[in-house]
Protein backbone atom coordinates (compact mmCIF):
# COMPACT_ATOMS: atom_id res chain seq x y z
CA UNK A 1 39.09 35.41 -13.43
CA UNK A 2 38.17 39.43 -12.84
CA UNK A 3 40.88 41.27 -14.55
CA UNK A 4 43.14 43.83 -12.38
CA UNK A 5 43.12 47.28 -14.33
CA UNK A 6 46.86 48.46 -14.69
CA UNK A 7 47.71 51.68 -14.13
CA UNK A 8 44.15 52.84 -14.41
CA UNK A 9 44.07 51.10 -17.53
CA UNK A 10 43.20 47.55 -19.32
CA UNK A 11 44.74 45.55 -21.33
CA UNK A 12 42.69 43.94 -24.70
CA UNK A 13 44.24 42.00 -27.33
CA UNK A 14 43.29 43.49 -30.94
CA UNK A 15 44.25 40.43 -33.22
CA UNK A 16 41.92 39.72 -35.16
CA UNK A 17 41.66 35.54 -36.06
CA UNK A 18 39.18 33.37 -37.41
CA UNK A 19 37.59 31.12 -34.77
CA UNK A 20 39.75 28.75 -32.95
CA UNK A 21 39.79 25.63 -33.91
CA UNK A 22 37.97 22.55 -31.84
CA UNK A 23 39.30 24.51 -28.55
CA UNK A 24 40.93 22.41 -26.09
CA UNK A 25 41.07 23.81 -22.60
CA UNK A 26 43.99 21.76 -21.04
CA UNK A 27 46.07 23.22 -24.20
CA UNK A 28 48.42 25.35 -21.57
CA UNK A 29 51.33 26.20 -24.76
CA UNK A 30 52.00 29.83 -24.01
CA UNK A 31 51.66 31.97 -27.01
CA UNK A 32 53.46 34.39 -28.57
CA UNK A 33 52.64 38.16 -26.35
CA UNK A 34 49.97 40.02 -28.24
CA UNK A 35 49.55 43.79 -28.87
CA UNK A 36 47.27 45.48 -26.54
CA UNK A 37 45.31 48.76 -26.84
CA UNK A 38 45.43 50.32 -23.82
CA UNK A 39 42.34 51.65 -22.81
CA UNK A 40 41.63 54.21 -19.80
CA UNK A 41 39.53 53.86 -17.29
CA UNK A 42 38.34 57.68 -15.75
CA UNK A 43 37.88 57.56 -11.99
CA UNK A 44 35.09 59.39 -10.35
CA UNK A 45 36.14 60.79 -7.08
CA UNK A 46 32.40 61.54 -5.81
CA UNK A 47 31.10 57.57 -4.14
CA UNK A 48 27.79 56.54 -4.55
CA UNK A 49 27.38 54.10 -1.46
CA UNK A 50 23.65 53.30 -3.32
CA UNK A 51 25.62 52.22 -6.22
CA UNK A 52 28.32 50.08 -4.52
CA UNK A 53 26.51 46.69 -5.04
CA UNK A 54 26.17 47.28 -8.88
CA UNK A 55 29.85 47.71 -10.10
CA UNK A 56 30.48 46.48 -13.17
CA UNK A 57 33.66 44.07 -13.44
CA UNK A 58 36.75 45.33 -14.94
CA UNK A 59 35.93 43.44 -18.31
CA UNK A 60 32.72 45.03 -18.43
CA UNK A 61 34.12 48.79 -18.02
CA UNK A 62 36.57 48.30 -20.72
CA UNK A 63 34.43 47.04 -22.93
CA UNK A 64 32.07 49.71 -22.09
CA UNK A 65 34.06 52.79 -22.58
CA UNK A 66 34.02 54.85 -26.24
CA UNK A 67 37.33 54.23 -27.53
CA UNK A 68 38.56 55.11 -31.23
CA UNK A 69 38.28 51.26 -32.04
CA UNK A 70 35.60 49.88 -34.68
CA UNK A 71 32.70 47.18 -32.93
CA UNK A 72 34.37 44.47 -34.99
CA UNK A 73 37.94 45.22 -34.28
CA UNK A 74 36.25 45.10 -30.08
CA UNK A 75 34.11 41.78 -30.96
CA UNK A 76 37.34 39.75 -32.28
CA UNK A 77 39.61 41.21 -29.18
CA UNK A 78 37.24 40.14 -26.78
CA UNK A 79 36.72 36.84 -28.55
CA UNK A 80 40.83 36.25 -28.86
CA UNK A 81 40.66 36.77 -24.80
CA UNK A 82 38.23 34.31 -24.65
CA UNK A 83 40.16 31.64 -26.29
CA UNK A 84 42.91 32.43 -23.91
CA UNK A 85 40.91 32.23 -21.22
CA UNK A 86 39.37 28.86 -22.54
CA UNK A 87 43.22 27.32 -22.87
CA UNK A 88 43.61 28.57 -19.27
CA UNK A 89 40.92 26.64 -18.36
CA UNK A 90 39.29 29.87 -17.04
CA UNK A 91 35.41 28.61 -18.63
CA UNK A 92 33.50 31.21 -16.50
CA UNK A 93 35.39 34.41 -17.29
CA UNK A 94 35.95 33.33 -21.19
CA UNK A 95 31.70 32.55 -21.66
CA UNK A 96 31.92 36.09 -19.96
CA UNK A 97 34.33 37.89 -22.35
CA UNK A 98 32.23 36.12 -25.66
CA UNK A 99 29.11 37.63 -24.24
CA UNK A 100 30.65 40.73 -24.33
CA UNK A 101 31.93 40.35 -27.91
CA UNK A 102 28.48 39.12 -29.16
CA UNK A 103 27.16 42.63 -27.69
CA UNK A 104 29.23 44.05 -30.25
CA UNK A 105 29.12 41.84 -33.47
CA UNK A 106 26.66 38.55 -33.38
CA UNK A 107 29.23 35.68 -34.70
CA UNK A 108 28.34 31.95 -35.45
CA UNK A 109 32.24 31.12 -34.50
CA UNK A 110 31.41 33.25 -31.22
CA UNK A 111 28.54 31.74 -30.54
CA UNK A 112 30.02 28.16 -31.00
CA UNK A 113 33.05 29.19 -28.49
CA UNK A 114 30.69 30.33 -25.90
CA UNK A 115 28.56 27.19 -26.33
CA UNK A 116 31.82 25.13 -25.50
CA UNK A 117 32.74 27.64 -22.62
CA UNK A 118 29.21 26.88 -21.34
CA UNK A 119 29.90 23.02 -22.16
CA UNK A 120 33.22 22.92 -20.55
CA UNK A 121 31.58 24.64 -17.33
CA UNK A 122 29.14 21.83 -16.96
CA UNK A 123 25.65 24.53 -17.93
CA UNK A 124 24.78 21.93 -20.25
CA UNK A 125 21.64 23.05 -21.08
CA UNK A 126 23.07 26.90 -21.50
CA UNK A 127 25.75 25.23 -24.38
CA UNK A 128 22.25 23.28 -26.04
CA UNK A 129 20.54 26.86 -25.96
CA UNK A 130 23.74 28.48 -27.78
CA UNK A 131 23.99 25.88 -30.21
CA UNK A 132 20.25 25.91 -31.19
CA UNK A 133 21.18 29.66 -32.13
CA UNK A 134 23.86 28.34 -33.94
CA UNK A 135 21.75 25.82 -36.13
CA UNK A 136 18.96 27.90 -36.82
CA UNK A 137 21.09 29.81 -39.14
CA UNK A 138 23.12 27.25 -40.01
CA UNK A 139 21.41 23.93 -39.72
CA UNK A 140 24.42 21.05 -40.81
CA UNK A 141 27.22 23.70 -38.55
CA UNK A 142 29.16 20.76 -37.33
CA UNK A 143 30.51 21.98 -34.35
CA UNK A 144 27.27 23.39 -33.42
CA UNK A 145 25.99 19.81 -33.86
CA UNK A 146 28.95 18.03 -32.01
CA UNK A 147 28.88 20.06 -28.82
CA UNK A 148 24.85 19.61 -28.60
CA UNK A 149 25.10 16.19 -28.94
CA UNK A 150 28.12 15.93 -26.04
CA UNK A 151 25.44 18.01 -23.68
CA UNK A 152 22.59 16.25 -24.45
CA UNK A 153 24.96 12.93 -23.35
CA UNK A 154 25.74 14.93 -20.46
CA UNK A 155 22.10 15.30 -19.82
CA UNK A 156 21.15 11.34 -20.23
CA UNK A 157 19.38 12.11 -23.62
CA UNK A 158 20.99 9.59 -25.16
CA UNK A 159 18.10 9.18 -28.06
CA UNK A 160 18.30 13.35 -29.14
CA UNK A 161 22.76 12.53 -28.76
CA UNK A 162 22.63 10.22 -31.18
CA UNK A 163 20.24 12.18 -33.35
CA UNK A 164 22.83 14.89 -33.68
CA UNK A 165 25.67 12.68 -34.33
CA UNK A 166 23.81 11.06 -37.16
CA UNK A 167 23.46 14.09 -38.49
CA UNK A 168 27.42 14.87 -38.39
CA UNK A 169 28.11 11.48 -39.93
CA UNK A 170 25.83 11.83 -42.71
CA UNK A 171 27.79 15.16 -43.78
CA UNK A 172 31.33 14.15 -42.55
CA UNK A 173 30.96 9.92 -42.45
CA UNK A 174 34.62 10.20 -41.35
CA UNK A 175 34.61 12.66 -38.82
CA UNK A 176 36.82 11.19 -35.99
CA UNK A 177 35.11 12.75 -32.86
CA UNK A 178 31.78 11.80 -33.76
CA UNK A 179 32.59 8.46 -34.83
CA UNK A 180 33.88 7.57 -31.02
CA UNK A 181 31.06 9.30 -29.62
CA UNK A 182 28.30 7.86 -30.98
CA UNK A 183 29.35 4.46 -30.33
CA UNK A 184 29.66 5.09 -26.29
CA UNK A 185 26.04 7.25 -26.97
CA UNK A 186 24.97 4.09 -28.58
CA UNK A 187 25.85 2.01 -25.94
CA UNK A 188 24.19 4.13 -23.07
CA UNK A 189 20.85 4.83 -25.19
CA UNK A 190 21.03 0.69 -25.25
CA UNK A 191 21.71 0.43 -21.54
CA UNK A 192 18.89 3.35 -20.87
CA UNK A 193 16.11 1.08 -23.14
CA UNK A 194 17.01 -1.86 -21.30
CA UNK A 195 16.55 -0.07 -18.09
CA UNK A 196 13.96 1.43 -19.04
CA UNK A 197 11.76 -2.15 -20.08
CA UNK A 198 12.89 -3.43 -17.13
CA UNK A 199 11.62 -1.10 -14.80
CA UNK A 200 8.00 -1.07 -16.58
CA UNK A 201 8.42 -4.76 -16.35
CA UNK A 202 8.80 -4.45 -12.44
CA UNK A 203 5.67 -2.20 -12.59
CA UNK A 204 3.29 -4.82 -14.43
CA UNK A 205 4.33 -7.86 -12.15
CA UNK A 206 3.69 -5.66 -9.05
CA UNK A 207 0.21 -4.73 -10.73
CA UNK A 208 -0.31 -8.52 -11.68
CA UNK A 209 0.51 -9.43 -8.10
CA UNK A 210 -2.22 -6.99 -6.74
CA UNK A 211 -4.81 -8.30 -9.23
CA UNK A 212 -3.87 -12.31 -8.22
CA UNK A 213 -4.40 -11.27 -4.57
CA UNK A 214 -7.51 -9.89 -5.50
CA UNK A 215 -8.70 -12.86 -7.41
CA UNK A 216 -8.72 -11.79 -10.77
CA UNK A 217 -6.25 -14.28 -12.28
CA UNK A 218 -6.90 -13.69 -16.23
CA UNK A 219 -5.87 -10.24 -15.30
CA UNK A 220 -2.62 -10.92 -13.67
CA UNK A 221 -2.28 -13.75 -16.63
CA UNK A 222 -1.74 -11.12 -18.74
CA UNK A 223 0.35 -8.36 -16.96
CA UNK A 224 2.99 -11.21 -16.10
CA UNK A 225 3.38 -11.87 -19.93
CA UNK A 226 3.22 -8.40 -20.91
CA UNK A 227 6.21 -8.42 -18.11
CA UNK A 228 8.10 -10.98 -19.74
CA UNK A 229 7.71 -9.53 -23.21
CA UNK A 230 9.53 -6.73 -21.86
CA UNK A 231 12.24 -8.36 -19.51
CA UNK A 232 12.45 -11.96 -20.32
CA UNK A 233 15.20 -12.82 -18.33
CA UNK A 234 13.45 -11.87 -15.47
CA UNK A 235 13.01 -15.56 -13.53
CA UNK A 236 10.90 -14.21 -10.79
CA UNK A 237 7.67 -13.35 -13.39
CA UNK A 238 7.98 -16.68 -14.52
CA UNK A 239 7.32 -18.09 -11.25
CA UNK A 240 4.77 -15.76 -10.27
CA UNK A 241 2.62 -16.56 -13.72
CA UNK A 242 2.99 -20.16 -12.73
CA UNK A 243 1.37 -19.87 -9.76
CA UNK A 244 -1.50 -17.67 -11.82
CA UNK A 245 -1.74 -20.94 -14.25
CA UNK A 246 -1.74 -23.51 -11.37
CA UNK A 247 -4.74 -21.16 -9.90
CA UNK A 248 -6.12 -21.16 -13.88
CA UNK A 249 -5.96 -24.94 -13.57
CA UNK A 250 -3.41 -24.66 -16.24
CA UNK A 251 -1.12 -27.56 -15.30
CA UNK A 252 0.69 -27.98 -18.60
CA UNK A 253 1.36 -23.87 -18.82
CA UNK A 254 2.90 -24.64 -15.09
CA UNK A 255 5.33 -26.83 -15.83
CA UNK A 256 7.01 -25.39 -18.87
CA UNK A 257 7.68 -21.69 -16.48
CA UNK A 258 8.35 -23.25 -13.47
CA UNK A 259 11.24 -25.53 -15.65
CA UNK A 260 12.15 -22.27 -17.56
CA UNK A 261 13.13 -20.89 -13.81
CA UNK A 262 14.58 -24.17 -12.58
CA UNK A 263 17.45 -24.63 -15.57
CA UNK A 264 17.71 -20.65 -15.34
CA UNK A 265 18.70 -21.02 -11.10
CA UNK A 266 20.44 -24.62 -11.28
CA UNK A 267 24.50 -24.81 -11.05
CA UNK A 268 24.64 -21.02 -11.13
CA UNK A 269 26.28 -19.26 -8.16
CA UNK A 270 24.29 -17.29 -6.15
CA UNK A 271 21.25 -19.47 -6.33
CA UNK A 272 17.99 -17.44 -4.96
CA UNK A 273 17.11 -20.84 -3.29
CA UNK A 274 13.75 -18.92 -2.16
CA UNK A 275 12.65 -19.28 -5.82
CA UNK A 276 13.91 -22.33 -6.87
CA UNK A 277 12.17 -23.89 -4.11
CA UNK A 278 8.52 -22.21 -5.51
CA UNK A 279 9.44 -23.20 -8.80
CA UNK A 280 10.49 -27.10 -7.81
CA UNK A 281 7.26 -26.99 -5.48
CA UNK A 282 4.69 -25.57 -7.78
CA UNK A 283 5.81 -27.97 -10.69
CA UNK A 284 5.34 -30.49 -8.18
CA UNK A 285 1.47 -29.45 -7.61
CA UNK A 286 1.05 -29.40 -11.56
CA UNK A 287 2.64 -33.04 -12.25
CA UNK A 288 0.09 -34.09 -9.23
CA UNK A 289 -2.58 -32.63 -10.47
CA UNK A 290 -2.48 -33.45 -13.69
CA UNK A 291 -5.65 -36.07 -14.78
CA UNK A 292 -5.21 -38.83 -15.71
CA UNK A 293 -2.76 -39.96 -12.72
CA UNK A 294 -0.33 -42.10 -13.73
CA UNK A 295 3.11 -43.89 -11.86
CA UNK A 296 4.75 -41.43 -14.06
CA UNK A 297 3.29 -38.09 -13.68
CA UNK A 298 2.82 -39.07 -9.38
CA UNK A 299 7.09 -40.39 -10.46
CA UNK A 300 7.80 -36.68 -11.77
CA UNK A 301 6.00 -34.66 -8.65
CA UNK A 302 7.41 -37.04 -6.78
CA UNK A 303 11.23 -35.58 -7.33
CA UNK A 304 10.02 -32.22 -7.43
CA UNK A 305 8.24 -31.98 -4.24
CA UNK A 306 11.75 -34.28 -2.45
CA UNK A 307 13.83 -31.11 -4.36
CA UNK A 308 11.48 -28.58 -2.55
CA UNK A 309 11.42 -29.98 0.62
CA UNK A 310 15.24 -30.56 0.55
CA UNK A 311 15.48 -26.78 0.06
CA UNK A 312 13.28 -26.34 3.20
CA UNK A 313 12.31 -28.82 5.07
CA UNK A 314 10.31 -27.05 7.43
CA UNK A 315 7.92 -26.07 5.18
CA UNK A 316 4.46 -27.48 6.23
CA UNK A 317 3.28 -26.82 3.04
CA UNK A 318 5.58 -28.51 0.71
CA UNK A 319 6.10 -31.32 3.69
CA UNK A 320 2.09 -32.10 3.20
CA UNK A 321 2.37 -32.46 -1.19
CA UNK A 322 5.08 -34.73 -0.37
CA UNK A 323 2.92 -37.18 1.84
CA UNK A 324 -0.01 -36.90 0.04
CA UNK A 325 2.37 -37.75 -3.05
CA UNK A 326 3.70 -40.89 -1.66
CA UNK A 327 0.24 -41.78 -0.54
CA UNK A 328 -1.16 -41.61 -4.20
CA UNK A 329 1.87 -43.36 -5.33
CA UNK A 330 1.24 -46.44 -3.17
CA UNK A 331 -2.46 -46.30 -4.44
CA UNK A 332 -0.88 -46.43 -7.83
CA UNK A 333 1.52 -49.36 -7.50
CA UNK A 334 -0.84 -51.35 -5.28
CA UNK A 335 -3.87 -50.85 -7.98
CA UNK A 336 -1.65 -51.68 -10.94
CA UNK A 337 0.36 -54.55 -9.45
CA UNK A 338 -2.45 -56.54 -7.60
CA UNK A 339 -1.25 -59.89 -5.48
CA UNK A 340 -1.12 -62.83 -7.15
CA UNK A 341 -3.66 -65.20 -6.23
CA UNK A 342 -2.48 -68.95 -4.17
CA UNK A 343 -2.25 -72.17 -6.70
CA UNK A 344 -5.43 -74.01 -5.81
CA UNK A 345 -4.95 -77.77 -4.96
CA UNK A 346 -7.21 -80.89 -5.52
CA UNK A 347 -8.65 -79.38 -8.85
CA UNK A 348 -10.95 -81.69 -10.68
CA UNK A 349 -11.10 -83.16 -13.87
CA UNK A 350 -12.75 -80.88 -16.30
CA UNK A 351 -14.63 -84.72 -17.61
CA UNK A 352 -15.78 -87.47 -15.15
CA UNK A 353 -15.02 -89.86 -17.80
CA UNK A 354 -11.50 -90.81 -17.95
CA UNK A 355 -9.72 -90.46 -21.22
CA UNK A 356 -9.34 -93.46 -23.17
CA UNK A 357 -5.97 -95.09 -22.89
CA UNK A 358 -5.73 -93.09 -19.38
CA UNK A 359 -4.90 -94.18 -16.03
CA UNK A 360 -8.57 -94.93 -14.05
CA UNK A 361 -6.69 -93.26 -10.78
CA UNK A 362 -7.53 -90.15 -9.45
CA UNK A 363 -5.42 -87.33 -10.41
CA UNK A 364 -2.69 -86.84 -7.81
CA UNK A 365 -1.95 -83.16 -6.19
CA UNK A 366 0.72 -81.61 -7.40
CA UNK A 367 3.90 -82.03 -4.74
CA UNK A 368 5.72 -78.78 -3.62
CA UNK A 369 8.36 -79.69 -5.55
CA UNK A 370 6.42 -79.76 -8.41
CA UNK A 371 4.56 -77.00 -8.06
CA UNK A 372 7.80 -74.55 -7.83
CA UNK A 373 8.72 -75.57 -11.57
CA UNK A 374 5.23 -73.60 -12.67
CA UNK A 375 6.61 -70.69 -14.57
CA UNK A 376 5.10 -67.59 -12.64
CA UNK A 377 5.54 -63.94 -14.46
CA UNK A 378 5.42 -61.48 -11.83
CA UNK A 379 5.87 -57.63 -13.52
CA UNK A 380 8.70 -55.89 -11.68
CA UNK A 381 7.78 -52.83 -9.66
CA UNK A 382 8.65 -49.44 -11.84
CA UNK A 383 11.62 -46.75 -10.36
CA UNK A 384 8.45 -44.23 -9.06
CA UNK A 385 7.62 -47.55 -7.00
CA UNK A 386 11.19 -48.14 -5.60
CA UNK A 387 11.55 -44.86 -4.79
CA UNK A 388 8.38 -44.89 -2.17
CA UNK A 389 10.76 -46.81 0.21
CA UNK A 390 14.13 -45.35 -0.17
């Protein structure tokens, strides 16, 4: 706010006061009326239309003018105005009126005032440059220290916020403002890390992506577990490093990220059903693959490859595993569980010569009746087997 000169004259409070406490521009108690000095203002009837453009503000004139009062007796009016101005909320004019009471007397409380005018007015970097003037001659000034650390908040430099506010605590361990700050400054400098990993996570799995399209897969190998070491919640690098270790041949590796993304996706809402079905599909191809085949591992690709093509059936590529799945399985159960062969009739004697005491006839066939008492163990086919011809 420009001040109005009166009468051809302005009005300056000349109280002198030690710096106002911890400020608090929504503070809108009126005050007790202060003594003024009442300071003239000469008018100069020539105009300069050159000059027009460069008037100096009302503030600026009063301040200007040779007056029987002493430069400190000016610097602590114009500072007292600026509190007032500060209470008003009136941030601009106030930073204004402590400028013009540091041209008169340098003051650290000044100084501190005008940083928090500069604060409160959102020139956060303007309150950081104030308070480094502070703290180079006083280096522990708390308030100096408090109201760098808010604008370096302001700022997103959450690291140099909570520097500061160490620093406070470590002089004052129970200073109230600091203590609430620097937990929310602890909790955004947390936030900005994790942000921070995760977006130089994104970075390496788009690199490892490249260099897998290219063909180098030791390469993308490692930027996908750099990734993870850096975001390890992130499902989607799993899946694309199983798919580097299926190209690597590295069935086992497979499995154990492609089940790391599967319990991760499965019974959670909001399933990305895109990756669970590369994760159920690609530990398919590694339980295939794996040498030697057994019912068990052909059993286990089996159900993955079913889950993947359930997900989307008209995938060709999944659709193909499956058959060539079932195929081996059949190979499997039909190799392991061969047909038994038919009972062979009219067997002879192992000896011509007939046992002594026993019958000289010829051995008789055995009837059909007979021959269903024979005790015949046939193994039982395994679940993998069943499950062919469901």
């Amino acid at each position: 706010m420009d001040f109005e000169p009166e009468d051809s004259y302005v009005r300056i409070p000349v109280s002198i006061d030690d710096e106002a406490e911890d400020i608090n521009p929504h503070d809108t108690k009126s005050s007790n009326e202060e003594e003024f000095v009442r300071i003239s203002i000469e008018e100069d009837d020539e105009t300069d239309d050159d000059d027009e453009g460069s008037q100096l503000s009302p503030l600026e004139q009063a301040a200007s003018i040779e007056v029987a009062m002493s430069a400190e007796v000016k610097a602590s009016a114009l500072k007292e105005y600026g509190n007032k101005l500060m209470v008003s909320g009136q941030f601009l004019t106030a930073e204004e009126a402590y400028s013009l009471s540091l041209h008169y007397e340098f003051s650290i409380p000044t100084v501190n005032n005008r940083a928090q005018a500069k604060l409160s007015a959102q020139n956060f970097l303007g309150a950081i440059e104030d308070a480094n003037s502070v703290l180079e001659v006083e280096t522990q000034n708390i308030k100096a220290l408090y109201r760098r650390a808010k604008a370096f908040q302001e700022l997103g430099m959450f690291a140099e916020s909570k520097a500061d506010l160490d620093n406070i605590l470590r002089t004052d361990p129970a200073n109230p403002p600091a203590l609430k700050m620097i937990s929310q400054v602890s909790a955004m400098l947390h936030k900005a890390e994790d942000e921070k990993r995760k977006s130089r996570a994104d970075e390496l799995k788009v690199q490892g992506n490249r260099v897998f399209q290219e063909g180098n897969v030791e390469s993308a190998l490692s930027l996908y577990t750099e990734a993870i070491q850096l975001d390890p919640d992130n499902l989607s690098i799993y899946n694309n490093r199983a798919l580097a270790y299926l190209a690597s041949h590295s069935y086992v590796d497979v499995i154990s990220d492609c089940t790391r993304v599967i319990d991760g996706l499965v019974g959670k809402d909001g399933v990305d059903s895109v990756m669970l079905r590369k994760a159920y599909h690609r530990r398919a191809e590694a339980s295939f693959r794996i040498q030697p085949r057994t019912e068990g591992t052909c059993s286990d690709a089996l159900r993955d490859a079913t889950e993947a093509y359930n997900l989307q059936s008209d995938n060709p590529i999944v659709a193909e595993l499956l058959t060539s799945i079932r195929d081996a399985m059949k190979q499997l159960v039909s190799s392991n569980h061969p047909p038994i062969a038919p009972f062979e009739s009219g067997t002879k004697s192992q000896s011509s010569t007939p046992m002594k005491g026993a019958s000289e006839k010829s051995p008789k066939t055995p009837s059909s009746a007979s021959r269903s008492k024979i005790d015949v163990k046939v193994e039982a086919p395994t679940v993998a087997a069943k499950t062919l011809y469901e």
